[in-house]
N, C-alpha and C. Protein backbone atom coordinates (compact mmCIF):
# COMPACT_ATOMS: atom_id res chain seq x y z
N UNK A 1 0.85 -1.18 0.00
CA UNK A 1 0.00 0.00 0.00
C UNK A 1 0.90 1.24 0.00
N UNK A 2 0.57 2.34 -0.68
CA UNK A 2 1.61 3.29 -0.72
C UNK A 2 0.58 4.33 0.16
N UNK A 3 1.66 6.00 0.26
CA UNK A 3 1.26 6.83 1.32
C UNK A 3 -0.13 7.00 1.03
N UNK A 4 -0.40 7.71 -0.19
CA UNK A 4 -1.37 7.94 -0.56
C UNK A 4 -2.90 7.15 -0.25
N UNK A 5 -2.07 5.85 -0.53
CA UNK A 5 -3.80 5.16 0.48
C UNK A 5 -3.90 4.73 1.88
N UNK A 6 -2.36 4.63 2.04
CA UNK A 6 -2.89 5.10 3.59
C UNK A 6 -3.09 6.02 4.18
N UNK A 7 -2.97 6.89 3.48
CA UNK A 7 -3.64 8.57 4.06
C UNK A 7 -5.03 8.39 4.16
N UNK A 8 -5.28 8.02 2.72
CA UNK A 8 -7.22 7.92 2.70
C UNK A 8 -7.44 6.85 3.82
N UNK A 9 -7.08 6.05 4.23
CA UNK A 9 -6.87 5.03 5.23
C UNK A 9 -7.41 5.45 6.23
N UNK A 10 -6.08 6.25 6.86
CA UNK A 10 -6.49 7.01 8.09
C UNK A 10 -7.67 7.86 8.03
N UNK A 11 -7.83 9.20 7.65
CA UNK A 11 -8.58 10.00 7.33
C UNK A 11 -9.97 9.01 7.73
N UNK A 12 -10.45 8.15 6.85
CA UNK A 12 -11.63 7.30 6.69
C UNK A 12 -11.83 6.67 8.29
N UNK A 13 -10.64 5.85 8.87
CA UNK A 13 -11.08 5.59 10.21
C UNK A 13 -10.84 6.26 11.26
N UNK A 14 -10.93 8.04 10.89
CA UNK A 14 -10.46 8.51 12.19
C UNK A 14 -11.60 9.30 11.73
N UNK A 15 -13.02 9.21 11.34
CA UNK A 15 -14.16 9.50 11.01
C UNK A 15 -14.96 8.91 12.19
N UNK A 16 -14.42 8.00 12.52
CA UNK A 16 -15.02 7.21 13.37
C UNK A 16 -14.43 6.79 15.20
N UNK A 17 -13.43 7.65 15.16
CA UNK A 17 -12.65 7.69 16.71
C UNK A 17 -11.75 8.96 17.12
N UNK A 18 -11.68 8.85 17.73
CA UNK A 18 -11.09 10.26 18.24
C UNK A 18 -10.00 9.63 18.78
N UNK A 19 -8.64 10.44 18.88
CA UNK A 19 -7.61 10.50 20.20
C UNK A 19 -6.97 9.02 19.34
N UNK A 20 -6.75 8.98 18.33
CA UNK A 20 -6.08 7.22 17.43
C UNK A 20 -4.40 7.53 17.96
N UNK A 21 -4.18 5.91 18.31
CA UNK A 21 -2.75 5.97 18.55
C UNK A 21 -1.99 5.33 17.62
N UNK A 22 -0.54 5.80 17.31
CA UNK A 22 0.05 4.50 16.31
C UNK A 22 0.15 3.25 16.53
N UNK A 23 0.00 2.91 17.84
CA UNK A 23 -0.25 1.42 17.80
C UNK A 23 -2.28 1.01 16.51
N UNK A 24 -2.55 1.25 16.99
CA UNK A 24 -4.23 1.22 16.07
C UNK A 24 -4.00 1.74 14.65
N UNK A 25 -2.80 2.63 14.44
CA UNK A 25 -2.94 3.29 13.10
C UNK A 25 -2.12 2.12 12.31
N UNK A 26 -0.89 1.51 12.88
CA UNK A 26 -0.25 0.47 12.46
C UNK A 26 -1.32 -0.73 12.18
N UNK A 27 -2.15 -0.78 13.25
CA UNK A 27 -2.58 -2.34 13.17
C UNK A 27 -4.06 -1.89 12.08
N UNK A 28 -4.10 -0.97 11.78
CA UNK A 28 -5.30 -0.48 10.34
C UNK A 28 -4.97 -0.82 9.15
N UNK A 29 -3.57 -0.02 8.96
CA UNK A 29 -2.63 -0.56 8.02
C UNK A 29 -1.99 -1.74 7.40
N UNK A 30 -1.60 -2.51 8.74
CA UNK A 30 -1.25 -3.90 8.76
C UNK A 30 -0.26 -3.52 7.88
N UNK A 31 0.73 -4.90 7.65
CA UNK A 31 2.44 -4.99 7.23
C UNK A 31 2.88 -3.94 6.90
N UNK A 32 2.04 -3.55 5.77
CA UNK A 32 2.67 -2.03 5.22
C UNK A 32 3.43 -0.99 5.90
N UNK A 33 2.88 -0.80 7.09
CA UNK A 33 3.25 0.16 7.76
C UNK A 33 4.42 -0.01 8.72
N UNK A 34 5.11 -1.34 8.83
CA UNK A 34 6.34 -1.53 9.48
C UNK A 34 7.46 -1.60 8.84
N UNK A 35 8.59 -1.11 9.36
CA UNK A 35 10.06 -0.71 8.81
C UNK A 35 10.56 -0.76 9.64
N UNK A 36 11.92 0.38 8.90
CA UNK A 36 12.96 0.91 9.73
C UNK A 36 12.98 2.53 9.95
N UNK A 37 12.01 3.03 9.77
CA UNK A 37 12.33 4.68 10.44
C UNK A 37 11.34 4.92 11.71
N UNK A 38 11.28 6.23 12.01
CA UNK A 38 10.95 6.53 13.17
C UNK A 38 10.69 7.63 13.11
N UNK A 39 9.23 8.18 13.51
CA UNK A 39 9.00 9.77 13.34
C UNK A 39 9.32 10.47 14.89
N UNK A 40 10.22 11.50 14.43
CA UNK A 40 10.77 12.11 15.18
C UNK A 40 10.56 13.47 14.89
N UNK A 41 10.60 14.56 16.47
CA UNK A 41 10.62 16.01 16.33
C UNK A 41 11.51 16.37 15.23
N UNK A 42 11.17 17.37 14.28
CA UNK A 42 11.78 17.56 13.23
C UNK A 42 13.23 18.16 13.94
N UNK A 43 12.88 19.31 14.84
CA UNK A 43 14.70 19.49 15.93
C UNK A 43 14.98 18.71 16.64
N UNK A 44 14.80 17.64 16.92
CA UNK A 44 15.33 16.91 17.81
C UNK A 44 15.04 15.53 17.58
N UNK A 45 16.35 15.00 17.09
CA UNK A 45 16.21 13.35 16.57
C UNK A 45 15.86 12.63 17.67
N UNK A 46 16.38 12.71 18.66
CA UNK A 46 16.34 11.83 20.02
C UNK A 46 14.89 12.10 21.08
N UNK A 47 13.64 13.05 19.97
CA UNK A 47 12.70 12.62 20.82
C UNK A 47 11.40 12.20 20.01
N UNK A 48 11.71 11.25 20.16
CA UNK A 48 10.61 10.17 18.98
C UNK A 48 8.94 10.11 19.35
N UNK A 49 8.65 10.26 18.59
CA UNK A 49 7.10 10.00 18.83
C UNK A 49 6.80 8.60 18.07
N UNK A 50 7.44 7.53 17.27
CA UNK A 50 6.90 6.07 16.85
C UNK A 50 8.35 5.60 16.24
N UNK A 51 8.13 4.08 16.34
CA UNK A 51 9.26 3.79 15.66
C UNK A 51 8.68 2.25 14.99
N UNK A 52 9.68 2.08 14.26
CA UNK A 52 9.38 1.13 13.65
C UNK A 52 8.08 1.15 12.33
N UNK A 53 8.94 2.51 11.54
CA UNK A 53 7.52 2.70 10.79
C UNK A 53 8.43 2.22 8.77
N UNK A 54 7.04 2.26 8.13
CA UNK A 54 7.52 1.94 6.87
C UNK A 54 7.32 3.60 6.39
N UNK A 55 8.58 3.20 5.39
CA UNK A 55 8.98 5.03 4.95
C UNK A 55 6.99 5.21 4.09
N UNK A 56 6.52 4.65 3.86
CA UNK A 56 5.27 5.23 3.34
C UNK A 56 4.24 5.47 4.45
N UNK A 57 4.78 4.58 5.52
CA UNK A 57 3.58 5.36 6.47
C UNK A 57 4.21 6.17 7.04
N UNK A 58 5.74 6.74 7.71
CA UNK A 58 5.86 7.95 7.62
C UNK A 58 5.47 9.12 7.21
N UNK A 59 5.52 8.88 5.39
CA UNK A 59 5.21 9.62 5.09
C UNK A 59 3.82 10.17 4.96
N UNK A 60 2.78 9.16 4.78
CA UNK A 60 1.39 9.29 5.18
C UNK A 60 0.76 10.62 6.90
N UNK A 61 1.79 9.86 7.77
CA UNK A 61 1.64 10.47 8.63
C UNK A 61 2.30 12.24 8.71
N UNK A 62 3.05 12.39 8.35
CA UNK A 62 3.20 13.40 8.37
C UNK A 62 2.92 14.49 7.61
N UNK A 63 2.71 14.04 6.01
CA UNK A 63 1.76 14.73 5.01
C UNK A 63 0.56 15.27 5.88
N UNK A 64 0.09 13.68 6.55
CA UNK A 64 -1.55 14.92 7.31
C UNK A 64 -1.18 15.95 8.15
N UNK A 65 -0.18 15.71 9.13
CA UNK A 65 0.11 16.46 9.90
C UNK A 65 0.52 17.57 9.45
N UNK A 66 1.31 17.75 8.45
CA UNK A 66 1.67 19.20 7.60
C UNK A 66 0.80 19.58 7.01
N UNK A 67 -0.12 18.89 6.14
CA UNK A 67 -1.38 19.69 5.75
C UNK A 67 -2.64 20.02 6.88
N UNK A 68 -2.12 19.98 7.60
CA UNK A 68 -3.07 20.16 9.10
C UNK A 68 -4.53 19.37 8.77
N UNK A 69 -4.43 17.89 8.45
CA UNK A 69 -5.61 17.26 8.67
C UNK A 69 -5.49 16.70 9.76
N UNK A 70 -4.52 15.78 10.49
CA UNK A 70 -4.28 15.97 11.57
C UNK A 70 -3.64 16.32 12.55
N UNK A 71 -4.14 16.28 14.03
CA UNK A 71 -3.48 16.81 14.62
C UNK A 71 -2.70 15.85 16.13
N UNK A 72 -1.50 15.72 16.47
CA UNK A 72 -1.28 15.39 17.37
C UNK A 72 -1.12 15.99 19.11
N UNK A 73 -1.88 15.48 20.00
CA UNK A 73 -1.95 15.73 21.32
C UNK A 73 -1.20 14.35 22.31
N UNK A 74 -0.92 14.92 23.05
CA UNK A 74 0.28 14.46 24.10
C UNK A 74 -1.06 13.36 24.81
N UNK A 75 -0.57 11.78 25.32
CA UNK A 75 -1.33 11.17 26.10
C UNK A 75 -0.33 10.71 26.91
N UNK A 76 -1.13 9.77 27.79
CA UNK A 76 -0.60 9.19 28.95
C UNK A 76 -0.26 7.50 28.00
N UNK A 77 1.00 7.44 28.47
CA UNK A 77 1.55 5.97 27.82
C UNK A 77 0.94 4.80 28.86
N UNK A 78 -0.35 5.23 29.41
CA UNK A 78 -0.91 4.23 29.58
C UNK A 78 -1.98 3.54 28.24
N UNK A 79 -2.05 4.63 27.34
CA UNK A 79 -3.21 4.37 26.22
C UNK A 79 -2.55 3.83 25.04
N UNK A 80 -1.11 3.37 25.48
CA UNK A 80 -0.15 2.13 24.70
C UNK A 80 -0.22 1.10 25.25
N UNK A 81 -0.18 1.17 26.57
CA UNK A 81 0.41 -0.11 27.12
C UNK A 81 -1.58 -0.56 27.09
N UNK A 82 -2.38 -0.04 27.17
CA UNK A 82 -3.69 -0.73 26.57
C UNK A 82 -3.88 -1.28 25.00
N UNK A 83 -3.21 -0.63 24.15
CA UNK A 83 -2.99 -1.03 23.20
C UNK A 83 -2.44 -2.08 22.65
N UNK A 84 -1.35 -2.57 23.86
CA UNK A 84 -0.42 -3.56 23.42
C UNK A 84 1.22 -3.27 22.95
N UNK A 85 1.16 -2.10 23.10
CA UNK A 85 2.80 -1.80 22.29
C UNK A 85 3.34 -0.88 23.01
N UNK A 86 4.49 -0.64 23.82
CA UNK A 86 5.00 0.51 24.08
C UNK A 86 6.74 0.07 24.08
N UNK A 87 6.81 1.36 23.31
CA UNK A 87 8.61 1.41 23.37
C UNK A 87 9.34 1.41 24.39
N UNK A 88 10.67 0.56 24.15
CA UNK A 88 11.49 0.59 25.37
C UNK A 88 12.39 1.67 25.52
N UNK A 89 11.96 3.26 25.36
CA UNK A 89 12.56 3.98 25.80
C UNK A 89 12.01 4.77 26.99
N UNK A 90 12.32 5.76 27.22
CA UNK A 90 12.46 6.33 28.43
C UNK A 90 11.66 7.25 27.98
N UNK A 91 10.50 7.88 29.18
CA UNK A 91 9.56 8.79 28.66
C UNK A 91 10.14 10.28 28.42
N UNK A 92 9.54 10.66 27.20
CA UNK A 92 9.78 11.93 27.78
C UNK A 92 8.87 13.25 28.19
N UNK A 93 9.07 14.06 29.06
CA UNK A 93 8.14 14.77 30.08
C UNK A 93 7.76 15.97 29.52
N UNK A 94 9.02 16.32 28.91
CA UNK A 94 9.31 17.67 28.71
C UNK A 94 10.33 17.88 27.35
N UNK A 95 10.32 19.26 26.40
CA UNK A 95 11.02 19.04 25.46
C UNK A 95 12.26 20.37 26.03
N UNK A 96 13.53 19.43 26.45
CA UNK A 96 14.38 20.09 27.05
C UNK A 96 15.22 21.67 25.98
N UNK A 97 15.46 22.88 26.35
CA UNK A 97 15.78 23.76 25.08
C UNK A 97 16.99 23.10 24.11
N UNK A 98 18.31 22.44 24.40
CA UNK A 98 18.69 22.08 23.92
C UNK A 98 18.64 20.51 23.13
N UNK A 99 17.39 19.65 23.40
CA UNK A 99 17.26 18.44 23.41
C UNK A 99 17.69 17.09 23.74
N UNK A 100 17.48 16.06 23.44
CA UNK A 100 17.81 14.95 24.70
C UNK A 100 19.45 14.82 23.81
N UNK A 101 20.22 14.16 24.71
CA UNK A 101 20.89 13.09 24.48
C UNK A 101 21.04 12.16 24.31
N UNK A 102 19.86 11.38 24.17
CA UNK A 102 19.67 9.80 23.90
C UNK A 102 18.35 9.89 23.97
N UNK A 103 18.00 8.88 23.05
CA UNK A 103 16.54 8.97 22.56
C UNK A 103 15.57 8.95 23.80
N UNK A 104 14.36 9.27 23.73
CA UNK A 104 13.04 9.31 24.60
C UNK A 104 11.83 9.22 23.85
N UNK A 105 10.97 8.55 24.20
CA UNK A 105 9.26 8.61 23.76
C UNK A 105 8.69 9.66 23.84
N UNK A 106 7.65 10.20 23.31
CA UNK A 106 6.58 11.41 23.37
C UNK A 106 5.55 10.37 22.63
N UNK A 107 4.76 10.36 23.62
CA UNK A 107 3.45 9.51 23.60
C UNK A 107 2.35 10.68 23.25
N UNK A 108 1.96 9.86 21.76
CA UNK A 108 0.90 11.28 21.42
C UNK A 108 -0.71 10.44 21.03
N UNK A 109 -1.30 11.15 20.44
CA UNK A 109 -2.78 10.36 19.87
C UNK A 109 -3.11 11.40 18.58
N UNK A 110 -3.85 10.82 17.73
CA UNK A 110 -4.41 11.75 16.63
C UNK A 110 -5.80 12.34 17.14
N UNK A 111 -5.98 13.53 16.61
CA UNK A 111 -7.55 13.82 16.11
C UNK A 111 -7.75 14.36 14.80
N UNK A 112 -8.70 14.77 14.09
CA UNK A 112 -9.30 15.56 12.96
C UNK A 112 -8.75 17.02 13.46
N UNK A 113 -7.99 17.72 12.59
CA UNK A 113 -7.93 19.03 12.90
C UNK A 113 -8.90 19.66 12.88
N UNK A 114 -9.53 20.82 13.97
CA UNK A 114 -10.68 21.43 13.65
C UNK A 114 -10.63 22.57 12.60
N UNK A 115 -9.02 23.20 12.13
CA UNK A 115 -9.15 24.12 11.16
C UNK A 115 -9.86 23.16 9.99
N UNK A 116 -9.58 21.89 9.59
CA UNK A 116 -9.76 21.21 8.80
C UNK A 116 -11.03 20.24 8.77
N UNK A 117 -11.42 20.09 9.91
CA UNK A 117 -12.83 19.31 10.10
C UNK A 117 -12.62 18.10 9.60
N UNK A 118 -13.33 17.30 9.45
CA UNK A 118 -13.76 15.92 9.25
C UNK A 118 -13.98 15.87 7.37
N UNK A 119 -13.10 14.71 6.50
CA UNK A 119 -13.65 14.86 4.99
C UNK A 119 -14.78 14.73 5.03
């Protein structure tokens, strides 16, 4: 599956839930969406928000996010470990001014942007 349909992918089942995590956005996708990259703060490599992604769902994901269809909000990495998946890194709390030194999690969730509403 390339970005493009998993964009329509997402978009289509986040019609129907609010607050989607990449664990659920992966398992929508299925195989496609596993690799070797990792979306990370664009300044700061070492504070990851997913890993283990396929360069097309990267890119899926962040196309929405730059075209502000969606939007990401900060959760509690308890709404992973319900999910089934959480990374073995170290949380992170806060985005320090100079950034980490070794990688950390930022546990986030999707919604529909409201500049953008629902397709």
């Amino acid at each position: 599956m390339d970005s493009n349909s998993m964009k329509e992918k997402i978009k289509a089942e986040m019609q129907h839930q609010v607050g989607i995590s990449f664990v659920e956005l992966q398992n929508l996708i299925g195989s496609d969406a596993f690799g070797d990259y990792a979306i990370c703060f664009p300044d700061d490599e070492n504070l990851i928000l997913w890993g283990n992604c396929s360069f097309d769902f990267f890119e899926a994901i962040w196309d929405l996010m730059s075209e502000k269809v969606i939007v990401p909000h900060p959760t509690s990495v308890l709404t992973y470990h319900v999910d089934g998946r959480v990374p073995n890194l170290p949380i992170a709390r806060s985005k320090p001014r100079n950034g980490y030194k070794k990688p950390h999690w930022f546990p986030i969730t999707f919604s529909f942007s409201k500049q953008r509403g629902s397709p």
